[in-house]
C-alpha atoms as a PDB file:
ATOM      1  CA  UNK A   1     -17.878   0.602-108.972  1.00  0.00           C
ATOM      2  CA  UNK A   2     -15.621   3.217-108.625  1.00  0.00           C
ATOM      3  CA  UNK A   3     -13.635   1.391-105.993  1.00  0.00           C
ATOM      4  CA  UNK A   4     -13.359  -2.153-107.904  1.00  0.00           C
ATOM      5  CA  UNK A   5     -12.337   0.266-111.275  1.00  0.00           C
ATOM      6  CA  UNK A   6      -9.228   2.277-108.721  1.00  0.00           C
ATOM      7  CA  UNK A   7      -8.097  -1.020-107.396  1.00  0.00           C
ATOM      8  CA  UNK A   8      -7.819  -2.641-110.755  1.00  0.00           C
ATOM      9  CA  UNK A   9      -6.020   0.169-111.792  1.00  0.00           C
ATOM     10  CA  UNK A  10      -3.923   0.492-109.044  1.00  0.00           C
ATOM     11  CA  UNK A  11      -3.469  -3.201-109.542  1.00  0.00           C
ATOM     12  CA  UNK A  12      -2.112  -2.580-113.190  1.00  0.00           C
ATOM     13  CA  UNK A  13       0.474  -0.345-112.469  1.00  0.00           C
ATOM     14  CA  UNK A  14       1.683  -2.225-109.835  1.00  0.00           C
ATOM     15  CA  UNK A  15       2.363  -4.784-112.331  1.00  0.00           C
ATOM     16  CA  UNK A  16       3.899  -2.180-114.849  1.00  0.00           C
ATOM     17  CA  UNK A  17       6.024  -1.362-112.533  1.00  0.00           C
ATOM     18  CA  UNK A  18       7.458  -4.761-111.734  1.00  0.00           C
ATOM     19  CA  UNK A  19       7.600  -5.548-114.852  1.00  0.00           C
ATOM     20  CA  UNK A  20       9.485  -2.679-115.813  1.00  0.00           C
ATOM     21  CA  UNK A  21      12.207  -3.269-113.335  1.00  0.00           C
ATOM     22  CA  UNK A  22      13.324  -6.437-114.642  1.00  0.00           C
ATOM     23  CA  UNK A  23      13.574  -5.094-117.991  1.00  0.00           C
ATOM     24  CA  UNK A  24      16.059  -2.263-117.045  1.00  0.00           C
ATOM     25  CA  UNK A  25      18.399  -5.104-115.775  1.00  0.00           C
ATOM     26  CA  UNK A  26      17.844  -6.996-118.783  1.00  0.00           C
ATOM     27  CA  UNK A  27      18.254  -3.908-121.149  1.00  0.00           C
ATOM     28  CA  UNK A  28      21.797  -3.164-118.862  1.00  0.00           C
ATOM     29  CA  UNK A  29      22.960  -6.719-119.546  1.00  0.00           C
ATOM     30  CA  UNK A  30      22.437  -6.331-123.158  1.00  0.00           C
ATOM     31  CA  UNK A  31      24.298  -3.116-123.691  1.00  0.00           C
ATOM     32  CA  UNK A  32      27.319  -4.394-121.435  1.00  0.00           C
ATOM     33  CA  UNK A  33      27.425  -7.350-123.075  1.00  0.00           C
ATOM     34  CA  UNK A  34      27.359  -5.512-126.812  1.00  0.00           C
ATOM     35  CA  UNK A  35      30.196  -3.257-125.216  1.00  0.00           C
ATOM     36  CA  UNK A  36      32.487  -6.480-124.438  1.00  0.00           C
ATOM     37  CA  UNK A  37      31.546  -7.487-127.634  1.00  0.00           C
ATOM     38  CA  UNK A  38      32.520  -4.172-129.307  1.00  0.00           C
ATOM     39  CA  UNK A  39      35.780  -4.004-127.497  1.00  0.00           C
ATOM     40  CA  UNK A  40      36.884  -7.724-128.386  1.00  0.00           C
ATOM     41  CA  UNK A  41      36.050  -6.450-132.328  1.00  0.00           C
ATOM     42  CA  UNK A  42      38.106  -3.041-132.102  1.00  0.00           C
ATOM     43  CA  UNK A  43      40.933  -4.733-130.545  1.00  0.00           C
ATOM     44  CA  UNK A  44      40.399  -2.489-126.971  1.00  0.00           C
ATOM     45  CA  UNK A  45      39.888  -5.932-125.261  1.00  0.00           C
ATOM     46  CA  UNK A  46      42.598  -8.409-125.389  1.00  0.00           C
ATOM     47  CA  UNK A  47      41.625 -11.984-124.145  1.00  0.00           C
ATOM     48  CA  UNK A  48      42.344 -12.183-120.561  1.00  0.00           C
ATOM     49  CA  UNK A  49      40.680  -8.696-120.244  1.00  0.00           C
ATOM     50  CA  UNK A  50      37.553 -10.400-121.893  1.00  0.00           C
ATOM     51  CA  UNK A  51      37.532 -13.780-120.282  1.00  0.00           C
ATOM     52  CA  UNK A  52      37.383 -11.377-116.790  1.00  0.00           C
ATOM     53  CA  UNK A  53      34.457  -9.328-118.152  1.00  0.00           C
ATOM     54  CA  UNK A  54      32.701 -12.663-118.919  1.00  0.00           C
ATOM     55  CA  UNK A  55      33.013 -13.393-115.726  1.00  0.00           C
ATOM     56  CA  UNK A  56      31.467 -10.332-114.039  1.00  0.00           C
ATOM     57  CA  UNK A  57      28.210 -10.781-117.016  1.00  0.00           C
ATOM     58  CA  UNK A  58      27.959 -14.179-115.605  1.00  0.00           C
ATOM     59  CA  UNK A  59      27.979 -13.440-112.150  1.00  0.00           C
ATOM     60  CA  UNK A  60      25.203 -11.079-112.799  1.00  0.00           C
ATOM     61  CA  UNK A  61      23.178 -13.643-114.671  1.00  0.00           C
ATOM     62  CA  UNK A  62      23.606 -15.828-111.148  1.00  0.00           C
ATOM     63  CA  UNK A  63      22.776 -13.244-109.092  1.00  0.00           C
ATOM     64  CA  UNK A  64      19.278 -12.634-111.147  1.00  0.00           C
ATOM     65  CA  UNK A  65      18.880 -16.038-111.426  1.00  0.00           C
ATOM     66  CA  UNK A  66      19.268 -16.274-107.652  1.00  0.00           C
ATOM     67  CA  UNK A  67      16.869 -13.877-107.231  1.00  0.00           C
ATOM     68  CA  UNK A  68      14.299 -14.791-109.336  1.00  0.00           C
ATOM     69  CA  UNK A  69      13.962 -18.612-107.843  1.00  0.00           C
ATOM     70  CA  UNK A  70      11.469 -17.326-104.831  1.00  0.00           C
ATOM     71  CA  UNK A  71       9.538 -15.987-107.695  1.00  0.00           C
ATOM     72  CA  UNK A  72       9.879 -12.593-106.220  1.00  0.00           C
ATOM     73  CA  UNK A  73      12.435 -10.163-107.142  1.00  0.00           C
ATOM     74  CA  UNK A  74      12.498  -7.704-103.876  1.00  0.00           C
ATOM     75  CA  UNK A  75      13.490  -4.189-104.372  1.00  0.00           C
ATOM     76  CA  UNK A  76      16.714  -5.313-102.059  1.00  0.00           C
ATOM     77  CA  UNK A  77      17.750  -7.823-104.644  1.00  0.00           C
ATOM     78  CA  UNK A  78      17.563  -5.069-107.503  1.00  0.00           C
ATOM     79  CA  UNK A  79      19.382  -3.096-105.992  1.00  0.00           C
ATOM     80  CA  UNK A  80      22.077  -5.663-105.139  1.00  0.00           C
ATOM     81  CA  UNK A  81      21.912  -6.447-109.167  1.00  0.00           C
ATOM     82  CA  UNK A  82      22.316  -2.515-110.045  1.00  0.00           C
ATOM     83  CA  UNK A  83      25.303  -2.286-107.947  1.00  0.00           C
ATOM     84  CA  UNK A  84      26.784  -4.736-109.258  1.00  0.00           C
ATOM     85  CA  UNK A  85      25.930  -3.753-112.707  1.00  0.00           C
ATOM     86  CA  UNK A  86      27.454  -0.433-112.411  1.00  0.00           C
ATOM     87  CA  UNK A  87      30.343  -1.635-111.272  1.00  0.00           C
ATOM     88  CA  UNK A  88      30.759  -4.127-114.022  1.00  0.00           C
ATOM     89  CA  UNK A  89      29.998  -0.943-116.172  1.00  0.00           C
ATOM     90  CA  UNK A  90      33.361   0.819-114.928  1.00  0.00           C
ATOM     91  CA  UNK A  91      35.215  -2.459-115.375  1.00  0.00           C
ATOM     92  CA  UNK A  92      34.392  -2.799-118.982  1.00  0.00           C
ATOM     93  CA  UNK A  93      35.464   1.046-119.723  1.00  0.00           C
ATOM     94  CA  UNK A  94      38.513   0.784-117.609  1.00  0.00           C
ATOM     95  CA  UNK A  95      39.443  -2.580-118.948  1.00  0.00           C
ATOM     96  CA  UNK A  96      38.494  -0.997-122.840  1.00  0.00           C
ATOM     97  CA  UNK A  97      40.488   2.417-121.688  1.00  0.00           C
ATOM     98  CA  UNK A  98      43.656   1.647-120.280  1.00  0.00           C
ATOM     99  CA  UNK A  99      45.692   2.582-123.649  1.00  0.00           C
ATOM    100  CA  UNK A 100      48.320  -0.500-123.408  1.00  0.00           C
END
């Protein structure tokens, strides 16, 4: 009993876990995409810089796309995803910061 009620549990947080991962990327997505949108309202972003942010957000949509058509999101794809997330991060302040 005490073995079927540790693998069940073990079993659940497994899942927690996985499911937890996607939803960081998701959450990231989100905020970068309310910071374009922030930028384009304040007047930071002028269009080209936004139609080059747009870009990046949809390149990370393809590459979690990509990743999620196995049905398995491996911890090398998320990692790939995070990269690239940060560095879409540093565009979108750089792009919103560079006092024109």
């Amino acid at each position: 009993m005490k073995k079927i009620l540790l693998s069940i549990l073990c079993l659940m947080s497994a899942s927690a876990f996985a499911y937890n991962s996607p939803s960081r990327i998701e959450d990231s997505q989100h905020n970068q995409q309310e910071r374009i949108d922030r930028g384009v309202r304040n007047g930071s972003l002028n269009p080209r810089e936004t139609y080059q942010l747009e870009r990046g957000q949809a390149r990370i949509e393809r590459m979690k796309e990509k990743a999620k058509a196995d049905g398995v999101v491996t911890r090398a794809e998320r990692e790939a995803i995070r990269e690239e997330q940060h560095r879409q991060s540093r565009k979108i302040y750089d792009k919103k910061h560079n006092y024109r």
